[in-house]
PDB file of N, CA and C in Angstrom:
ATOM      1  N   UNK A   1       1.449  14.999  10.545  1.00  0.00           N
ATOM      2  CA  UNK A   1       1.960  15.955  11.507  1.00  0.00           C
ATOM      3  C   UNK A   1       2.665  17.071  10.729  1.00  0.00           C
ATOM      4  N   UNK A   2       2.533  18.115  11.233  1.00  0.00           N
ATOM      5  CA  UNK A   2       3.051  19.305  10.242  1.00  0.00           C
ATOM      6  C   UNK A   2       4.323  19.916  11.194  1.00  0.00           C
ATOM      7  N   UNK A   3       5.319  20.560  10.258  1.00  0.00           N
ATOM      8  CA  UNK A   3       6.888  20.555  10.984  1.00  0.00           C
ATOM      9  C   UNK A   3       6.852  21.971  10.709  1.00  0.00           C
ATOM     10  N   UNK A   4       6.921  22.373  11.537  1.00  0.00           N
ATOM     11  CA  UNK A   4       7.629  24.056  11.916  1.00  0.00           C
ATOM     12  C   UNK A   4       8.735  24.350  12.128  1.00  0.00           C
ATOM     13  N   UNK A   5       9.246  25.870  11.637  1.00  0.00           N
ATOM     14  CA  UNK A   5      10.610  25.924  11.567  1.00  0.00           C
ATOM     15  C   UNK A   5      10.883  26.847  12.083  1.00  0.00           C
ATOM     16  N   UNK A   6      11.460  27.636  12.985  1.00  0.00           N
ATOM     17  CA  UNK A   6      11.804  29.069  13.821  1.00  0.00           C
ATOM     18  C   UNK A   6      12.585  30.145  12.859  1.00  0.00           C
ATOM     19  N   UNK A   7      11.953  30.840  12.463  1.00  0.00           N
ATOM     20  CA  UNK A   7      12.900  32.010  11.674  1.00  0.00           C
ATOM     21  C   UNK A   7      13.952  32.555  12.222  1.00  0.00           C
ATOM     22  N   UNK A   8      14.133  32.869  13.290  1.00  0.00           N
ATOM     23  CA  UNK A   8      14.575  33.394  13.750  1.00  0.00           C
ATOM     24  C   UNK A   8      16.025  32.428  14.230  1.00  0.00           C
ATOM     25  N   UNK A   9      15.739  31.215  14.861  1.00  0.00           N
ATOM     26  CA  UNK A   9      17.394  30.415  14.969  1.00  0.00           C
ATOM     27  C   UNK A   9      17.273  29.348  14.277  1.00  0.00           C
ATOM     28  N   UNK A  10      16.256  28.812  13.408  1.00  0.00           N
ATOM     29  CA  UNK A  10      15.901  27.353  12.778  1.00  0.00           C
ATOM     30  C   UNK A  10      15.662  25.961  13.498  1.00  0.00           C
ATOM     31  N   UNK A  11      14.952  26.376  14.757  1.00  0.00           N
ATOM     32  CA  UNK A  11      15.187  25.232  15.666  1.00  0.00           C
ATOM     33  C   UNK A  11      13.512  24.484  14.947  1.00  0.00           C
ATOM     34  N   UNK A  12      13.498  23.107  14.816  1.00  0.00           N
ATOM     35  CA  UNK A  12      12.470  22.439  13.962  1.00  0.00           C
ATOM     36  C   UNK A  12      11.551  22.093  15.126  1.00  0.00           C
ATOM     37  N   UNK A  13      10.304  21.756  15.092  1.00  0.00           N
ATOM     38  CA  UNK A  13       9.216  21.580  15.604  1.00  0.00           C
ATOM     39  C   UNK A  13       8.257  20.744  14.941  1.00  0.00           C
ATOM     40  N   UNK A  14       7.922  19.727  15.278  1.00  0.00           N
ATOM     41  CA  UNK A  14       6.573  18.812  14.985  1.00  0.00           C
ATOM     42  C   UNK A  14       5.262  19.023  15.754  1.00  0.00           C
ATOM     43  N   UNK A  15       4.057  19.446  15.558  1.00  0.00           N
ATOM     44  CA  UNK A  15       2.939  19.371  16.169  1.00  0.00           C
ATOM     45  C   UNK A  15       1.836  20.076  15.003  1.00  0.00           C
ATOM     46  N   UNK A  16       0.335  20.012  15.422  1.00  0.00           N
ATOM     47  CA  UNK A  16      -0.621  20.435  14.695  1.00  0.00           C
ATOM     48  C   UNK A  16      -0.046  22.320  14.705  1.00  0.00           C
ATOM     49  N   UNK A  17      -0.057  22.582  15.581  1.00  0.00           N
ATOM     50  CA  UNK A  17       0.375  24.446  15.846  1.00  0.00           C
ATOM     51  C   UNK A  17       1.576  24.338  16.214  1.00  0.00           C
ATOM     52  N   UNK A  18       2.137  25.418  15.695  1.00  0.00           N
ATOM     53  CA  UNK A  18       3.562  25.658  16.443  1.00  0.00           C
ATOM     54  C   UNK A  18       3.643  25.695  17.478  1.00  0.00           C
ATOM     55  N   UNK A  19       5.179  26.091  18.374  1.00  0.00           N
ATOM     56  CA  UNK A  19       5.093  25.889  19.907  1.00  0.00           C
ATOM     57  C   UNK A  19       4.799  27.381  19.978  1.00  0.00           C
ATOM     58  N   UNK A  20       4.531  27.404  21.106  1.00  0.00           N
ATOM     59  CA  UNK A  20       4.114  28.902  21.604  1.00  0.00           C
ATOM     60  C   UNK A  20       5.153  29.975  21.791  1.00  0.00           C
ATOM     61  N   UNK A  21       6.064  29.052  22.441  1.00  0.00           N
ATOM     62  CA  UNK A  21       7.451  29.908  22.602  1.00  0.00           C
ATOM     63  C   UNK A  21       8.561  29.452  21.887  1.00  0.00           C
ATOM     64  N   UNK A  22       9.584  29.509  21.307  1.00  0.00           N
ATOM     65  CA  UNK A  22      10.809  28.603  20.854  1.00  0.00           C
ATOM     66  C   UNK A  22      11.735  28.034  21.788  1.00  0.00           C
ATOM     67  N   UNK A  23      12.241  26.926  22.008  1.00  0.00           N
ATOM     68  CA  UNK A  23      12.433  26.275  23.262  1.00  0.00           C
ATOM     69  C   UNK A  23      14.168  26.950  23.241  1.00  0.00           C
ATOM     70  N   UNK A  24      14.454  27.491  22.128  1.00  0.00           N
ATOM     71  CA  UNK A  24      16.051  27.303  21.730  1.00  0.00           C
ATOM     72  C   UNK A  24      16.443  29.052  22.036  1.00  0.00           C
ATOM     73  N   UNK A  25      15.480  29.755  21.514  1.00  0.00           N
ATOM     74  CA  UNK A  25      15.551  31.488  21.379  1.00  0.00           C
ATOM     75  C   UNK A  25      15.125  32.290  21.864  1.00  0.00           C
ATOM     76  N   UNK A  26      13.571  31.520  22.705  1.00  0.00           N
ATOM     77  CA  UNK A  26      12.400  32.131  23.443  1.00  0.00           C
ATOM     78  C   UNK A  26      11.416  33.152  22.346  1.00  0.00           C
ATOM     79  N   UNK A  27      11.870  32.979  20.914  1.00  0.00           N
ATOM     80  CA  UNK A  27      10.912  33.812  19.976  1.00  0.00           C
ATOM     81  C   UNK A  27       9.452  33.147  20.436  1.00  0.00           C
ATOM     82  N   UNK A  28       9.087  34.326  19.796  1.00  0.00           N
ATOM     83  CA  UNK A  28       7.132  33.538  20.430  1.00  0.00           C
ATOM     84  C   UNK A  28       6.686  33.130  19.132  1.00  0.00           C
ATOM     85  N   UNK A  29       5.548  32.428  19.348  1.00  0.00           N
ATOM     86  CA  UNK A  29       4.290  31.432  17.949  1.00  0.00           C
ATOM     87  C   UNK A  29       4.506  32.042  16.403  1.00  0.00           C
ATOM     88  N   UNK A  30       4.956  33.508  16.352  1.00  0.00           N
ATOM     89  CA  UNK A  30       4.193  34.123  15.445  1.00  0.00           C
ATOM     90  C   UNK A  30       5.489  34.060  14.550  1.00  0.00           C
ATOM     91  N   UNK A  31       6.286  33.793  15.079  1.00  0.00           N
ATOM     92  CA  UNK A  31       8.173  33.400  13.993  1.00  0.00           C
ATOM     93  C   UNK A  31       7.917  31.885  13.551  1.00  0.00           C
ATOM     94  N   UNK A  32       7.173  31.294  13.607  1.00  0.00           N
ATOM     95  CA  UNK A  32       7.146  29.713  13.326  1.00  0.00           C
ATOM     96  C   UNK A  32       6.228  29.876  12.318  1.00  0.00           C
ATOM     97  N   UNK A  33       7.349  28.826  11.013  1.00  0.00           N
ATOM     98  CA  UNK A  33       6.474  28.859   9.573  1.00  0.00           C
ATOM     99  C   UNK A  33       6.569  27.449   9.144  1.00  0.00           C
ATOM    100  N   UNK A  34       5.751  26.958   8.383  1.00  0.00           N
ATOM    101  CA  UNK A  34       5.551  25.405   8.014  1.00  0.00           C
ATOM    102  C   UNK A  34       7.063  25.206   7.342  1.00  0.00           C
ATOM    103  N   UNK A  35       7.533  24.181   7.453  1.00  0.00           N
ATOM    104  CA  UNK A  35       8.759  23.792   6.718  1.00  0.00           C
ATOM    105  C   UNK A  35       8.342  23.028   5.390  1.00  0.00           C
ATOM    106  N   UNK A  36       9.010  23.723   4.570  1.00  0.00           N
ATOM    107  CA  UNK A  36       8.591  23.283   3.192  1.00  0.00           C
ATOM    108  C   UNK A  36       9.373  21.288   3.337  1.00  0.00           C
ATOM    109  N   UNK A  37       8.357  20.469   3.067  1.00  0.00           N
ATOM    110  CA  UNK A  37       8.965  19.391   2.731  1.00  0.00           C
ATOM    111  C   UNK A  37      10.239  19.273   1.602  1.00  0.00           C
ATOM    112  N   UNK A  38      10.685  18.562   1.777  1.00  0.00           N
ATOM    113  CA  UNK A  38      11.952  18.240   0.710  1.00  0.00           C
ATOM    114  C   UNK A  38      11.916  17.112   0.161  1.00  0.00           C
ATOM    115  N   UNK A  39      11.775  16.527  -0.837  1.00  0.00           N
ATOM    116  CA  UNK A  39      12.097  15.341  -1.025  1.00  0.00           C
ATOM    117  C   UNK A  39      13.436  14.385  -1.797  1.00  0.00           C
ATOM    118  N   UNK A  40      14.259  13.989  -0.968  1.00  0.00           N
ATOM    119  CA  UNK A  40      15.492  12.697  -1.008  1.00  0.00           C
ATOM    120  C   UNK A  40      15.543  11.972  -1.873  1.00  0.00           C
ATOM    121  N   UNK A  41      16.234  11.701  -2.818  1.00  0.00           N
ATOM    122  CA  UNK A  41      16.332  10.257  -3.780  1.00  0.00           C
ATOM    123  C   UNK A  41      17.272   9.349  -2.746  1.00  0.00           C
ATOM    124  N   UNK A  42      16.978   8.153  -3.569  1.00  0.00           N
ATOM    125  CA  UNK A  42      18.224   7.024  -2.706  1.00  0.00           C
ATOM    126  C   UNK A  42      19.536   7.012  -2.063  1.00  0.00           C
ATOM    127  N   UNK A  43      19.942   7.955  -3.043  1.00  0.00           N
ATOM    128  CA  UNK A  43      21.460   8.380  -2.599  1.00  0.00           C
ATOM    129  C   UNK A  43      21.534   9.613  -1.378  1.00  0.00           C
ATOM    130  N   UNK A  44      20.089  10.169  -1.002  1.00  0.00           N
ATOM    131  CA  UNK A  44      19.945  11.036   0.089  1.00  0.00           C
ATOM    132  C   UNK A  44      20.047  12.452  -0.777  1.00  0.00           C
ATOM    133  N   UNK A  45      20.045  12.373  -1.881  1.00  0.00           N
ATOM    134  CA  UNK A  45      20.298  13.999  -2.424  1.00  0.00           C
ATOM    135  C   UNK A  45      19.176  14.503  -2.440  1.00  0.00           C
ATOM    136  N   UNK A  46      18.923  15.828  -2.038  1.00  0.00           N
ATOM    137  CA  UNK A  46      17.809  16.915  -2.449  1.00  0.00           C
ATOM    138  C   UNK A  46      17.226  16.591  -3.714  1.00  0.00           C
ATOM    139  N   UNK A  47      16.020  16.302  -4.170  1.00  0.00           N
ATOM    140  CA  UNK A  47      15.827  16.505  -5.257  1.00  0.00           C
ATOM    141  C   UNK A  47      14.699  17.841  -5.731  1.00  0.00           C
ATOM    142  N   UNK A  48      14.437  18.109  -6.621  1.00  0.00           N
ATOM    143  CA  UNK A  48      13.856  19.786  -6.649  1.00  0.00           C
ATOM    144  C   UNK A  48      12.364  19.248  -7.284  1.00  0.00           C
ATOM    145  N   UNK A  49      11.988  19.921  -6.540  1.00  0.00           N
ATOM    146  CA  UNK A  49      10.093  19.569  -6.267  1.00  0.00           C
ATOM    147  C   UNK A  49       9.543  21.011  -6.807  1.00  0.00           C
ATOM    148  N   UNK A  50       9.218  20.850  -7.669  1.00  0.00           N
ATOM    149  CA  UNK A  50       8.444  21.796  -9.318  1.00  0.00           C
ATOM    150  C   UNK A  50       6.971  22.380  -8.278  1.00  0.00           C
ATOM    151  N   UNK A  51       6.766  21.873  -7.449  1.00  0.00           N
ATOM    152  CA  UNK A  51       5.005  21.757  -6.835  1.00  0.00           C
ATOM    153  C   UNK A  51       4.036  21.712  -8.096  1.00  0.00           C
ATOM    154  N   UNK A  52       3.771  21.316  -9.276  1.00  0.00           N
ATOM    155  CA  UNK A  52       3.170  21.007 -10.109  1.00  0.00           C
ATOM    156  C   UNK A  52       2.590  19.588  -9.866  1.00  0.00           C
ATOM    157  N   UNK A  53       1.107  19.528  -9.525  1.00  0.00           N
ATOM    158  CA  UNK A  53       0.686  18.262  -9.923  1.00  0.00           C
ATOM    159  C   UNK A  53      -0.036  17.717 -10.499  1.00  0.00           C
ATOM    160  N   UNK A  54       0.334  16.422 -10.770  1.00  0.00           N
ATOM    161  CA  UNK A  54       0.236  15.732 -12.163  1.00  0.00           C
ATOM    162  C   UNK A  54      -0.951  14.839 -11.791  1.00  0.00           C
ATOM    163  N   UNK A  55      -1.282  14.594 -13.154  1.00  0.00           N
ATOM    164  CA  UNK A  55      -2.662  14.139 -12.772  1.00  0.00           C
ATOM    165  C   UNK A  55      -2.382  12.591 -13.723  1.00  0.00           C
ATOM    166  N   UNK A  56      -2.837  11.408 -12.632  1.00  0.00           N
ATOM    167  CA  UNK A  56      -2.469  10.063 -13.935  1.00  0.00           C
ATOM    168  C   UNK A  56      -3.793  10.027 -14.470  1.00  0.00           C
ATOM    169  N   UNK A  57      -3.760   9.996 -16.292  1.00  0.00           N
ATOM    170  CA  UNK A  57      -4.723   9.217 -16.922  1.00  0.00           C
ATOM    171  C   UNK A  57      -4.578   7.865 -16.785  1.00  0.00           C
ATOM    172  N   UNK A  58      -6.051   7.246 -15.889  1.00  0.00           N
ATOM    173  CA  UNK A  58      -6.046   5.481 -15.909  1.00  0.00           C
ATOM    174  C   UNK A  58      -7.553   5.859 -17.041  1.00  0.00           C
ATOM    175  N   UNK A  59      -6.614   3.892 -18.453  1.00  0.00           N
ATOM    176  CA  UNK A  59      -7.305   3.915 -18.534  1.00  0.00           C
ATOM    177  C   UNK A  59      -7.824   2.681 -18.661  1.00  0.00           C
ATOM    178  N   UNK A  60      -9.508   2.760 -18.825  1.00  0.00           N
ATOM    179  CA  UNK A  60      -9.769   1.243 -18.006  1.00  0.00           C
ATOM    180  C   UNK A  60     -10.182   0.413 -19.353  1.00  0.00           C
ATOM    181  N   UNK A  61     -10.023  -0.545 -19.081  1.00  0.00           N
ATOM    182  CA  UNK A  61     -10.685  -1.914 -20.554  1.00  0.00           C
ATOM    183  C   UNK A  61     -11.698  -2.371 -20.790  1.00  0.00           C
ATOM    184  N   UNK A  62     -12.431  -2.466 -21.664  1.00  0.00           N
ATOM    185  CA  UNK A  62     -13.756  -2.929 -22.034  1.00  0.00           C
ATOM    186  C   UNK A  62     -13.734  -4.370 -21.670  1.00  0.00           C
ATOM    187  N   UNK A  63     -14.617  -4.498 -20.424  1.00  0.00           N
ATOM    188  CA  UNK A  63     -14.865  -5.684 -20.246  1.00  0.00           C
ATOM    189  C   UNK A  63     -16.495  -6.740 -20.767  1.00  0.00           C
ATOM    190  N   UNK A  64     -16.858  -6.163 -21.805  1.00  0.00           N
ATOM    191  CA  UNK A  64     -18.011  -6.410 -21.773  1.00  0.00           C
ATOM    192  C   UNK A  64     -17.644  -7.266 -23.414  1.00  0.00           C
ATOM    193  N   UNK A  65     -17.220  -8.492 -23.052  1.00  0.00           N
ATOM    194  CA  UNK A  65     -16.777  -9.608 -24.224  1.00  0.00           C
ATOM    195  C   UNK A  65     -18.230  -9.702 -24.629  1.00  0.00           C
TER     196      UNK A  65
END
């Protein structure tokens, strides 16, 4: 599910499309922008997300004894 965010007062939104209207400001569809995910460590802190991704080398074992 993708989370939308109102520019205009920050009121949050879950659905495939934004809402049409803002339920909080009455801004219309076109002020609603994807909310950048965040991601939390254990202790609940922000942690800072590089958007770089990493690619794992697997590697596999010769099974042919």
């Amino acid at each position: 599910m993708t989370k939308w965010v109102c520019t205009s007062c920050d009121y949050e939104a879950e659905g495939v499309n934004p809402p049409k209207k803002c339920p909080k400001c009455g801004a219309g569809k076109d002020s609603f922008e994807i909310m950048d995910e965040k991601e939390f460590n254990e202790k609940g802190e922000e942690v800072e997300n590089d958007d770089e991704e990493w690619e794992e080398e697997i590697e596999y074992g010769d099974d042919s004894d």
